[in-house]
N, C-alpha and C. Protein backbone atom coordinates (compact mmCIF):
# COMPACT_ATOMS: atom_id res chain seq x y z
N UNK A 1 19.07 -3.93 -45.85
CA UNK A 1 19.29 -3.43 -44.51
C UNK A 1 18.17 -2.44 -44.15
N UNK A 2 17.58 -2.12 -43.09
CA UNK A 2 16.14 -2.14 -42.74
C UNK A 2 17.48 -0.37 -42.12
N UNK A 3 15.85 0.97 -42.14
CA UNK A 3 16.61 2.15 -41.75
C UNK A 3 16.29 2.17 -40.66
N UNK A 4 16.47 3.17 -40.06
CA UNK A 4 16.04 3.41 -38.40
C UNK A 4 15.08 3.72 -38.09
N UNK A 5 14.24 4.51 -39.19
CA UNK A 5 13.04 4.62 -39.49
C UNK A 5 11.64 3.98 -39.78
N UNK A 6 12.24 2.57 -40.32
CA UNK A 6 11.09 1.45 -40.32
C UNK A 6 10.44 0.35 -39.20
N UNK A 7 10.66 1.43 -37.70
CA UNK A 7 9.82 0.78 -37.30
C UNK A 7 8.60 1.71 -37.47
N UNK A 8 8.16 2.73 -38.01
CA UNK A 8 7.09 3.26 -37.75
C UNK A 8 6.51 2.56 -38.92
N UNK A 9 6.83 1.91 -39.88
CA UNK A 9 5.90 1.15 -41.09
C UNK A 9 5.34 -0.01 -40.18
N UNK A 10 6.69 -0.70 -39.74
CA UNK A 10 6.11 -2.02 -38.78
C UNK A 10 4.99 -1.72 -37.70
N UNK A 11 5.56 -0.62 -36.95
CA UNK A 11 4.05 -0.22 -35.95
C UNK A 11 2.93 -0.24 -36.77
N UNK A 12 2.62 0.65 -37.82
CA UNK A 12 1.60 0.99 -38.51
C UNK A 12 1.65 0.28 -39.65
N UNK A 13 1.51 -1.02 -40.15
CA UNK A 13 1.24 -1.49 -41.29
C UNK A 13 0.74 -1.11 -42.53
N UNK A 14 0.03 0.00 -42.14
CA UNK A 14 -1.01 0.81 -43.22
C UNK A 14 -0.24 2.04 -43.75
N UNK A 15 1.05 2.20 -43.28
CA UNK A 15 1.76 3.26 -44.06
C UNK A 15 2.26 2.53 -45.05
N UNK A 16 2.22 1.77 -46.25
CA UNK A 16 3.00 1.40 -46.73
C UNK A 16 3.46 2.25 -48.37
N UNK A 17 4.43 2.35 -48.13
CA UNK A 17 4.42 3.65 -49.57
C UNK A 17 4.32 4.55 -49.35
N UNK A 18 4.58 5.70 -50.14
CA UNK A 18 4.29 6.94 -50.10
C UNK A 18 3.53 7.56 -51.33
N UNK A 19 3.10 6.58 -52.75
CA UNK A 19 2.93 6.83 -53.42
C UNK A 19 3.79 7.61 -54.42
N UNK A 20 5.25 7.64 -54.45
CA UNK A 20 6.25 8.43 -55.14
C UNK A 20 6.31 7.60 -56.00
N UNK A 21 7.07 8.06 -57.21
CA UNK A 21 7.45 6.83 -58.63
C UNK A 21 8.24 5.58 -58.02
N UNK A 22 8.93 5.64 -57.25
CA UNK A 22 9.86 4.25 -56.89
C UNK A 22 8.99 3.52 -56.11
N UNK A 23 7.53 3.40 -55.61
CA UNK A 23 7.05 2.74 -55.14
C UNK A 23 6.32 1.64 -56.50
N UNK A 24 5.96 0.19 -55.92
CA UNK A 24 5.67 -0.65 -56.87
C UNK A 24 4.22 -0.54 -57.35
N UNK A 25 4.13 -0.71 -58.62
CA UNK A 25 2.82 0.07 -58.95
C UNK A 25 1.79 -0.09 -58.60
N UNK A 26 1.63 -1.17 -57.98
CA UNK A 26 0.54 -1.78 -56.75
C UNK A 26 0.35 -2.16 -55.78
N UNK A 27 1.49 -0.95 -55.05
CA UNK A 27 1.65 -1.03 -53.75
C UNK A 27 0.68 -0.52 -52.77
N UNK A 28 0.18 -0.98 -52.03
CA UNK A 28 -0.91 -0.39 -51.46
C UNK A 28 -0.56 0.94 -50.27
N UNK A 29 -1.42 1.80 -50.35
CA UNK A 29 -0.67 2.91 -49.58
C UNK A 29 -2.06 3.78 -49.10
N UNK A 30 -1.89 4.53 -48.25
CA UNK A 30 -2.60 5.58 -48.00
C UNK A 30 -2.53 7.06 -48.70
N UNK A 31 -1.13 6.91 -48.92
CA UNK A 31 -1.07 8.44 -49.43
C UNK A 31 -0.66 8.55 -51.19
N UNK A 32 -1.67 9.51 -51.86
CA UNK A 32 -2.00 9.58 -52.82
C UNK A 32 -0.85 10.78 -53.83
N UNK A 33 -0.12 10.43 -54.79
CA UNK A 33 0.88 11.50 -55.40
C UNK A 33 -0.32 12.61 -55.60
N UNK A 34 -0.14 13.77 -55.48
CA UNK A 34 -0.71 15.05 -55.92
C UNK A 34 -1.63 15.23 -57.12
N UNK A 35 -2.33 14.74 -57.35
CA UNK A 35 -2.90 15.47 -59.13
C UNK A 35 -2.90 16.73 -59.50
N UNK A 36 -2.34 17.50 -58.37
CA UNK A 36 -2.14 19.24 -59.10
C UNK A 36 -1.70 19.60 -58.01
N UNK A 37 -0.86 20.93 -58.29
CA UNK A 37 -0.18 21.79 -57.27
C UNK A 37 -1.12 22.39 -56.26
N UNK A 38 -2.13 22.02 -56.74
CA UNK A 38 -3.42 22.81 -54.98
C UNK A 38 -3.68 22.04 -54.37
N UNK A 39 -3.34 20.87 -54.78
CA UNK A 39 -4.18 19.62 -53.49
C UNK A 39 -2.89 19.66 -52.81
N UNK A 40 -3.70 19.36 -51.43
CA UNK A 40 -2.85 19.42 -50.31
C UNK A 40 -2.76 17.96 -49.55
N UNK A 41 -3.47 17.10 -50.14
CA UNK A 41 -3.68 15.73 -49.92
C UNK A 41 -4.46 15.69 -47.96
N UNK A 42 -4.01 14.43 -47.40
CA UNK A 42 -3.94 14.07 -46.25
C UNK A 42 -2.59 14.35 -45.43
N UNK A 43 -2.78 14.47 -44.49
CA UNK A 43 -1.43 15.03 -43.57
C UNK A 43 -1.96 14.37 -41.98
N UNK A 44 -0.75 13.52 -41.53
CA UNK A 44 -0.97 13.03 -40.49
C UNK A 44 0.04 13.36 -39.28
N UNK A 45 -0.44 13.43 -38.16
CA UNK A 45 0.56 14.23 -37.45
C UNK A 45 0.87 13.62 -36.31
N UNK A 46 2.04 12.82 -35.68
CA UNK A 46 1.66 12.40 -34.38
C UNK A 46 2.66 13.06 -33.42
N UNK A 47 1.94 12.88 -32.11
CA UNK A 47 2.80 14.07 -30.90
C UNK A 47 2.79 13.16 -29.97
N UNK A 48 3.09 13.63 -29.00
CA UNK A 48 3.65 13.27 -27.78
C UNK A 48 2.72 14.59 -26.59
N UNK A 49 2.77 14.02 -25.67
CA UNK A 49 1.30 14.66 -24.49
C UNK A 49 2.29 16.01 -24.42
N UNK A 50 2.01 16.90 -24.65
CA UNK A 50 2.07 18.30 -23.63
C UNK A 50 2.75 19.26 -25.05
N UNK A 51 2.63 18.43 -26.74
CA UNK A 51 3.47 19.56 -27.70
C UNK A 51 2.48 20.17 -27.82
N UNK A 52 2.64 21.52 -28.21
CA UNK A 52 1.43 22.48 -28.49
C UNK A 52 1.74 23.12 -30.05
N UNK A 53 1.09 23.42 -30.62
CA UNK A 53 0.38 24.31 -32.04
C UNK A 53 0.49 25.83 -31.32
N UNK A 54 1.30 26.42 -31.67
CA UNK A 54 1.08 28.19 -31.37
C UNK A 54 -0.11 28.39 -31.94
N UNK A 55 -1.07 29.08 -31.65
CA UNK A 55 -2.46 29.74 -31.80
C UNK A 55 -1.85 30.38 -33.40
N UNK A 56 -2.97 29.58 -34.74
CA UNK A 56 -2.04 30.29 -35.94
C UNK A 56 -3.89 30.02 -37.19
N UNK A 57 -3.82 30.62 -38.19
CA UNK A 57 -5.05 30.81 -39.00
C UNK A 57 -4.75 29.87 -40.08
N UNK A 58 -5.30 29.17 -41.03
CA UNK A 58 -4.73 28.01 -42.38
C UNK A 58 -5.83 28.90 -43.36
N UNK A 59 -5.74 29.22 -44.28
CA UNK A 59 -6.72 30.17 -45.26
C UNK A 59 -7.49 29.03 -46.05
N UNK A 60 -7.02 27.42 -46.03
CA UNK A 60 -7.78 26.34 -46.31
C UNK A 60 -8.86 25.87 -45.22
N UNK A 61 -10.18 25.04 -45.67
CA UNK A 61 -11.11 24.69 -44.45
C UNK A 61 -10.71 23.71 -44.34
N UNK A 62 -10.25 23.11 -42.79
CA UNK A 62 -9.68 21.92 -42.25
C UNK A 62 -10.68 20.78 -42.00
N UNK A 63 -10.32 19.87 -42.37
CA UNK A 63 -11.27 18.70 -41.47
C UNK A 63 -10.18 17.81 -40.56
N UNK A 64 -9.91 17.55 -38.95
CA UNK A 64 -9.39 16.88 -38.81
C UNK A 64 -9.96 15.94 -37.73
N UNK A 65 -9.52 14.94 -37.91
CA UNK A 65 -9.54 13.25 -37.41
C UNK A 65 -8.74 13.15 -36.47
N UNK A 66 -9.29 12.68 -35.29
CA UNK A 66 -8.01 11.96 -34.01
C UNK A 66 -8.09 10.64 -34.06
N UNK A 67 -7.44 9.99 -34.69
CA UNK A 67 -7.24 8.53 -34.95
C UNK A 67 -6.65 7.90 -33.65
N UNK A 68 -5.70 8.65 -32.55
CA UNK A 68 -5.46 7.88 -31.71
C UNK A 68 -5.57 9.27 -30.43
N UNK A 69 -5.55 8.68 -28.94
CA UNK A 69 -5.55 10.03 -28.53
C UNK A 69 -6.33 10.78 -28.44
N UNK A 70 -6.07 12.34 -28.14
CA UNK A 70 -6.44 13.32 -27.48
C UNK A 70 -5.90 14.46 -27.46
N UNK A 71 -6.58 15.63 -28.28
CA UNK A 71 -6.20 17.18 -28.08
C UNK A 71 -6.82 18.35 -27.73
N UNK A 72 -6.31 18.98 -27.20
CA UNK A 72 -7.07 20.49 -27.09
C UNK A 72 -7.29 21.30 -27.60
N UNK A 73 -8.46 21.63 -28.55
CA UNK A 73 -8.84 22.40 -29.08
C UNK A 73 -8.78 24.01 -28.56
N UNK A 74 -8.68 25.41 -28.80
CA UNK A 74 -9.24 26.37 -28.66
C UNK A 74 -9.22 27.00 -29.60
N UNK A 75 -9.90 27.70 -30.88
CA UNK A 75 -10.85 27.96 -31.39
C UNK A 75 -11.26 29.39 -31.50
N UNK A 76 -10.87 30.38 -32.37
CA UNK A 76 -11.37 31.81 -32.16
C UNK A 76 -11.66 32.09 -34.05
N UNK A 77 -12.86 32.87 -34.11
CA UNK A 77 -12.88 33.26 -35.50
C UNK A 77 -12.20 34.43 -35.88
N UNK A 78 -12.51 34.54 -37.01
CA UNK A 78 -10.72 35.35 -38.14
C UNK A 78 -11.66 37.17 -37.54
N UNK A 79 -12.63 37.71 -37.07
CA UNK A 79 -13.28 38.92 -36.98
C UNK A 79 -12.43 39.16 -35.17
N UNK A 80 -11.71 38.61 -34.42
CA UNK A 80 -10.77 38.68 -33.43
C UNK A 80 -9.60 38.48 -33.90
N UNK A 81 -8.89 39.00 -34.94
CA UNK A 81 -7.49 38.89 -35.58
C UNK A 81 -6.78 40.43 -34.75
N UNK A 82 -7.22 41.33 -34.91
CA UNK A 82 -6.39 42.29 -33.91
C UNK A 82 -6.02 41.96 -32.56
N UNK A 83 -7.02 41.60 -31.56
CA UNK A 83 -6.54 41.01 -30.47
C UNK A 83 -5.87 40.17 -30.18
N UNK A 84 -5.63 39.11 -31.20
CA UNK A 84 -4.50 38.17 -30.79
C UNK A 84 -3.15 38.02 -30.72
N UNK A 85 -2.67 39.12 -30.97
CA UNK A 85 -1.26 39.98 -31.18
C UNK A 85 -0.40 38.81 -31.74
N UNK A 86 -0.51 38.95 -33.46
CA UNK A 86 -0.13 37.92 -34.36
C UNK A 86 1.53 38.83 -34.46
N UNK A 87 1.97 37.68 -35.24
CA UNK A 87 3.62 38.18 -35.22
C UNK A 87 3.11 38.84 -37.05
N UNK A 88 4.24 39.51 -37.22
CA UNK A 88 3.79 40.38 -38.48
C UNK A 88 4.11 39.57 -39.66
N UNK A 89 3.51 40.14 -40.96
CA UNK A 89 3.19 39.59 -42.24
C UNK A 89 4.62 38.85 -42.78
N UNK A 90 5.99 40.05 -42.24
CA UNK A 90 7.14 39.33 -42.88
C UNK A 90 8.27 38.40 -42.14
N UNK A 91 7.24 38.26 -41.05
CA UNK A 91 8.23 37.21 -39.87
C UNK A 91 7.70 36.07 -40.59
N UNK A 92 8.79 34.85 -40.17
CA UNK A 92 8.89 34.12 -40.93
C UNK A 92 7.55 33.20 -39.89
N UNK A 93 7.10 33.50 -38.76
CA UNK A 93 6.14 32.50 -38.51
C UNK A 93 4.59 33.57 -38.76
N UNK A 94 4.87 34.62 -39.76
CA UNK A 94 3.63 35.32 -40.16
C UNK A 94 2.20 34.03 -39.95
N UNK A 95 1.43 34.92 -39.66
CA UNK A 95 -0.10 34.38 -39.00
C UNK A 95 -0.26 33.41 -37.76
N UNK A 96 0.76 33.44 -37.05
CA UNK A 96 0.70 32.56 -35.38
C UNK A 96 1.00 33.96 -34.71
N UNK A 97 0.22 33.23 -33.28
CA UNK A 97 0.07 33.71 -32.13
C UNK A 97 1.57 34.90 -32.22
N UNK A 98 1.90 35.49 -31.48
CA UNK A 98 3.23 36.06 -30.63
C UNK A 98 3.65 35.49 -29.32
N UNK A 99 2.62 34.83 -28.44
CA UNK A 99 2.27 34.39 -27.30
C UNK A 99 1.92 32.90 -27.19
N UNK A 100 1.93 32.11 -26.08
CA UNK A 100 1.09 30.87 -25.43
C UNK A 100 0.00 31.13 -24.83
N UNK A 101 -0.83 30.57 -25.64
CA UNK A 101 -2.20 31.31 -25.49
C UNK A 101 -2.42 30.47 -23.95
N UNK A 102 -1.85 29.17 -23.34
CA UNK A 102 -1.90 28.71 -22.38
C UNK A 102 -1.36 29.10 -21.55
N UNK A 103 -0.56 29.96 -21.19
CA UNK A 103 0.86 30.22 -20.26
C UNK A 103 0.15 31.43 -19.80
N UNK A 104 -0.15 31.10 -18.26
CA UNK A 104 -0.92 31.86 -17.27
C UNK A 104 -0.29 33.13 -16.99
N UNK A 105 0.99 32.92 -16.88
CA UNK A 105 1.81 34.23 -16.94
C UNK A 105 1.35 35.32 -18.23
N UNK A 106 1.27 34.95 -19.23
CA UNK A 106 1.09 35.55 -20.67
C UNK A 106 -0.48 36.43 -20.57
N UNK A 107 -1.18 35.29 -19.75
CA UNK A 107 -2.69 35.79 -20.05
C UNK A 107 -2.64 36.83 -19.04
N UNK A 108 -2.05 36.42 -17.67
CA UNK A 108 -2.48 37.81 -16.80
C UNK A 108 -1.81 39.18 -16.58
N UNK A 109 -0.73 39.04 -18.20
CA UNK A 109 -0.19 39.82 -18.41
C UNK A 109 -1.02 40.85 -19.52
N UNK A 110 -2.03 40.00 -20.22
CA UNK A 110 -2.93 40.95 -20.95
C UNK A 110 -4.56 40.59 -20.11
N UNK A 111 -4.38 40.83 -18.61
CA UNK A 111 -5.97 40.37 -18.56
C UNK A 111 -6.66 41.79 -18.78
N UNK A 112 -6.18 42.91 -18.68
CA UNK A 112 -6.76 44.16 -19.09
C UNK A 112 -7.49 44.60 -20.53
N UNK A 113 -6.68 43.52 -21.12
CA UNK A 113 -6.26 43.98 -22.83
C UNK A 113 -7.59 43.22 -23.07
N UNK A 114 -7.92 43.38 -24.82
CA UNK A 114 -8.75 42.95 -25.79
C UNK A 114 -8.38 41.40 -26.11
N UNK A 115 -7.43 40.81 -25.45
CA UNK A 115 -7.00 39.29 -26.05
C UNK A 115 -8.03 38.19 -25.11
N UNK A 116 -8.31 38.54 -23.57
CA UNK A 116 -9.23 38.27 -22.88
C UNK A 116 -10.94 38.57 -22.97
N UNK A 117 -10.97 39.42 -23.79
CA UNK A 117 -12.73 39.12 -24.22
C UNK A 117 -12.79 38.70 -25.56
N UNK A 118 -11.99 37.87 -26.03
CA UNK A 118 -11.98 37.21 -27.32
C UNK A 118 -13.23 35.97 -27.18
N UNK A 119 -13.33 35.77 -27.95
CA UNK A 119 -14.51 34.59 -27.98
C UNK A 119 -13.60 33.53 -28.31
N UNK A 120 -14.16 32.64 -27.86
CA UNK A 120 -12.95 31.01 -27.96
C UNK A 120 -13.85 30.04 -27.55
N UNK A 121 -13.40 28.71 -28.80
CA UNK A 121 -14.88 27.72 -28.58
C UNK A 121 -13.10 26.99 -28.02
N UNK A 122 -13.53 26.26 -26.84
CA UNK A 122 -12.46 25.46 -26.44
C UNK A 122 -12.93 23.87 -26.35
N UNK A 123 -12.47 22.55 -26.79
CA UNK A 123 -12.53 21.91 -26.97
C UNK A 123 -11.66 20.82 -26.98
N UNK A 124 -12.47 19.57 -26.71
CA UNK A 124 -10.84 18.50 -26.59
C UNK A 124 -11.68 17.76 -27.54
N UNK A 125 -10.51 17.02 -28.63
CA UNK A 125 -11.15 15.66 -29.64
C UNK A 125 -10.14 14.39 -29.64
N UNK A 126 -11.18 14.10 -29.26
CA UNK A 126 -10.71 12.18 -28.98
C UNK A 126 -10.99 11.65 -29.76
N UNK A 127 -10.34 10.57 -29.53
CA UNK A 127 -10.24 9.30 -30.60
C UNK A 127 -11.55 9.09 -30.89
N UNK A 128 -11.50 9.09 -32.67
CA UNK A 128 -12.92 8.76 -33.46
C UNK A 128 -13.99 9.93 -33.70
N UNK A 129 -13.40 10.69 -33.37
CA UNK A 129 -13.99 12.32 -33.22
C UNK A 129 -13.29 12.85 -34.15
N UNK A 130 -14.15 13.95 -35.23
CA UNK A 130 -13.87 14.67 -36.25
C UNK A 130 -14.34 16.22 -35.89
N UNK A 131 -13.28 17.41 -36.31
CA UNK A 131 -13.08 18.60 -36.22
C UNK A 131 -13.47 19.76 -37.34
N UNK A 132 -14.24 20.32 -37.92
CA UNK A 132 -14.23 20.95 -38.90
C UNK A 132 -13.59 22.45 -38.67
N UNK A 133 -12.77 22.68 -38.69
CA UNK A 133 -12.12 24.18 -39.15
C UNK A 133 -12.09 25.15 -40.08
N UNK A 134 -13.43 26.18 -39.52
CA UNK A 134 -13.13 26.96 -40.97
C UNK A 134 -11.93 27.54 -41.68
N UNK A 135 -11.86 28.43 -43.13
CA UNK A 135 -10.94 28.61 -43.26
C UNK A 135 -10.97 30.65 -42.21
N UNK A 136 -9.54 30.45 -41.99
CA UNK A 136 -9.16 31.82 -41.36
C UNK A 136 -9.64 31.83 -39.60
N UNK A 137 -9.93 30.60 -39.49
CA UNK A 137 -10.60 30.24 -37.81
C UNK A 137 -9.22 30.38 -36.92
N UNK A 138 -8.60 30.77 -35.64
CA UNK A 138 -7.66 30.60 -35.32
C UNK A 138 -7.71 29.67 -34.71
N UNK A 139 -6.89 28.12 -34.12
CA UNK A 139 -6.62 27.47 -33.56
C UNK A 139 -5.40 27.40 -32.68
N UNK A 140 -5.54 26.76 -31.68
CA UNK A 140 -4.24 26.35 -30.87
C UNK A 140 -4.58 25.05 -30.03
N UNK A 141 -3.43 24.42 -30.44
CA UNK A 141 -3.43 22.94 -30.01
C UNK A 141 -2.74 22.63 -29.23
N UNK A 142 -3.10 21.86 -28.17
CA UNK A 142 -2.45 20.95 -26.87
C UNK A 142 -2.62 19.47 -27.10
N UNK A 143 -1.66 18.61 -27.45
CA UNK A 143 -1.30 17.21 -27.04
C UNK A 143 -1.69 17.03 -25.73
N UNK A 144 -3.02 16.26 -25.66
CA UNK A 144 -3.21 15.83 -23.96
C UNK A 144 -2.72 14.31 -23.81
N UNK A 145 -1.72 13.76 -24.95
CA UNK A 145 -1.41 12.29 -24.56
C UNK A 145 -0.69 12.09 -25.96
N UNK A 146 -0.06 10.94 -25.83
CA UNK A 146 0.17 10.53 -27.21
C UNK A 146 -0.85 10.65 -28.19
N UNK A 147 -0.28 11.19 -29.33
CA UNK A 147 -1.71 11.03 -30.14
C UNK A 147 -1.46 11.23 -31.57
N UNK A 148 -2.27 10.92 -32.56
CA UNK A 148 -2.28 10.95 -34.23
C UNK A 148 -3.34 11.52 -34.54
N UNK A 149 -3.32 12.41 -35.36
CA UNK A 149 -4.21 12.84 -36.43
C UNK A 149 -4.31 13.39 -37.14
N UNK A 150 -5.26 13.13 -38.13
CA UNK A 150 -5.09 13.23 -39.64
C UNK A 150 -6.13 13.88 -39.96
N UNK A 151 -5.67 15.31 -41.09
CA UNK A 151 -6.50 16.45 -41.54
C UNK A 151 -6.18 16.29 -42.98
N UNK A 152 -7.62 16.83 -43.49
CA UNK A 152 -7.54 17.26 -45.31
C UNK A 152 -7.95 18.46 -45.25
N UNK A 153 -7.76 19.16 -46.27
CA UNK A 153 -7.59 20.67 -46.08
C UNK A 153 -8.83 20.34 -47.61
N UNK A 154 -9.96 21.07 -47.83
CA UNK A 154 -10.91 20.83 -48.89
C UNK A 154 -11.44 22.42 -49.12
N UNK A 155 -10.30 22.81 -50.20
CA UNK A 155 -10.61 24.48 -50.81
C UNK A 155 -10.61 25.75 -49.41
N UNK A 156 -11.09 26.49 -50.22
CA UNK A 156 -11.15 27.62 -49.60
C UNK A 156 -12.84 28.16 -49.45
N UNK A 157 -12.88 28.76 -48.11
CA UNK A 157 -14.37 29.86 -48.23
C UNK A 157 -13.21 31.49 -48.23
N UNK A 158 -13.89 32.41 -48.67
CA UNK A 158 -13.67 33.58 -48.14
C UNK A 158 -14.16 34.51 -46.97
N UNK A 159 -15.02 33.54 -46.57
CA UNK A 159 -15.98 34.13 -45.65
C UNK A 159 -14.98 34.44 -44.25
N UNK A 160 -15.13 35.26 -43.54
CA UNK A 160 -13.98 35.75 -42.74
C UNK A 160 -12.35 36.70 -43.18
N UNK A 161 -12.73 36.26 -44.64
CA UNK A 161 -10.99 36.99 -45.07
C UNK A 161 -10.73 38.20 -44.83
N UNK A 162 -11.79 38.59 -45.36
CA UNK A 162 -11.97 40.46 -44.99
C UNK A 162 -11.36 41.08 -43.62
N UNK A 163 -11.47 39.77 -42.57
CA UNK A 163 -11.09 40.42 -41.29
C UNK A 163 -9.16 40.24 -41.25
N UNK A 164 -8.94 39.51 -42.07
CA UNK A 164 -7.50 38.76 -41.83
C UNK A 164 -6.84 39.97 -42.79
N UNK A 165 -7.52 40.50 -43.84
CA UNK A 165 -7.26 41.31 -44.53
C UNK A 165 -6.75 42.67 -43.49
N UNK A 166 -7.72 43.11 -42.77
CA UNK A 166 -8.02 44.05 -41.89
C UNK A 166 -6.69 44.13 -40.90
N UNK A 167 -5.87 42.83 -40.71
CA UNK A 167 -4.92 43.00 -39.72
C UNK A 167 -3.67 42.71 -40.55
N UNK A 168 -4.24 42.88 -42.08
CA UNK A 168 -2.58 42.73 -42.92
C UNK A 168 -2.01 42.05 -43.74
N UNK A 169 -2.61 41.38 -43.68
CA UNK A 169 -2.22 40.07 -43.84
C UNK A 169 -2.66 39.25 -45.49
């Protein structure tokens, strides 16, 4: 009996497996079991037009892929961590925004403040287009359509930590 869940194998043929022990040992798959507790493997994400990413830092360097689709990038480095009025170290969404960094109301509520001369590389990546994210870079993401994509997270730099350090964290 087929779950409710398998049409997304049927859409996507290429999910097949997950690579867990109950899969057949030569099952072909994309996703690879772990070889150690630091790999973070591949991670694929798909949305729907208008979900957003709260503005948040990953201490891994991102690479991500838009395999289908279209998103909005915006983009601030980890040396603007005070201005972005992050929620604190022991909230449970520690290192995201407090705010919608999109929500016009929000911004012209700090257009006085230090959150408006932030530097921000803003950007949209489309299909077949690749993203490099440093580590401690802040991001915030907009779904501009249906869309998929898929990031590997490859070690750490420290370069920037010092500032993430600086706000607490």
């Amino acid at each position: 009996r087929a779950k409710k869940s398998d049409w997304v194998r049927d859409a996507l043929p290429f999910l097949v497996g997950d690579g867990s022990k109950t899969d057949p040992p030569d099952s072909p798959t994309l996703f690879i079991p772990y070889p150690s507790k630091d790999w973070k493997g591949i991670n694929c994400r798909f949305g729907m037009k208008g979900v957003v990413q709260t503005a948040h830092y990953d201490g891994g360097r991102n690479m991500i892929a838009m395999v289908v689709g279209s998103k909005r990038y915006m983009l601030s480095p980890p040396q603007h961590c005070k201005a972005l009025e992050l929620l604190p170290p022991k909230h449970p969404s520690a290192r995201h925004a407090s705010f919608d960094w999109a929500d016009p109301n929000e911004r012209a509520r700090r257009k006085d403040g230090e959150f408006c001369e932030v530097e921000t590389v803003d950007l949209v990546l489309e299909e077949g287009e690749v993203l490099y994210v440093p580590s401690f870079w802040f991001h915030y993401i907009v779904s501009l359509e249906r869309s998929m994509q898929c990031n590997s997270r490859s070690g750490k730099s420290f370069v920037g930590k010092q500032h993430i350090d600086e706000c607490g964290f």
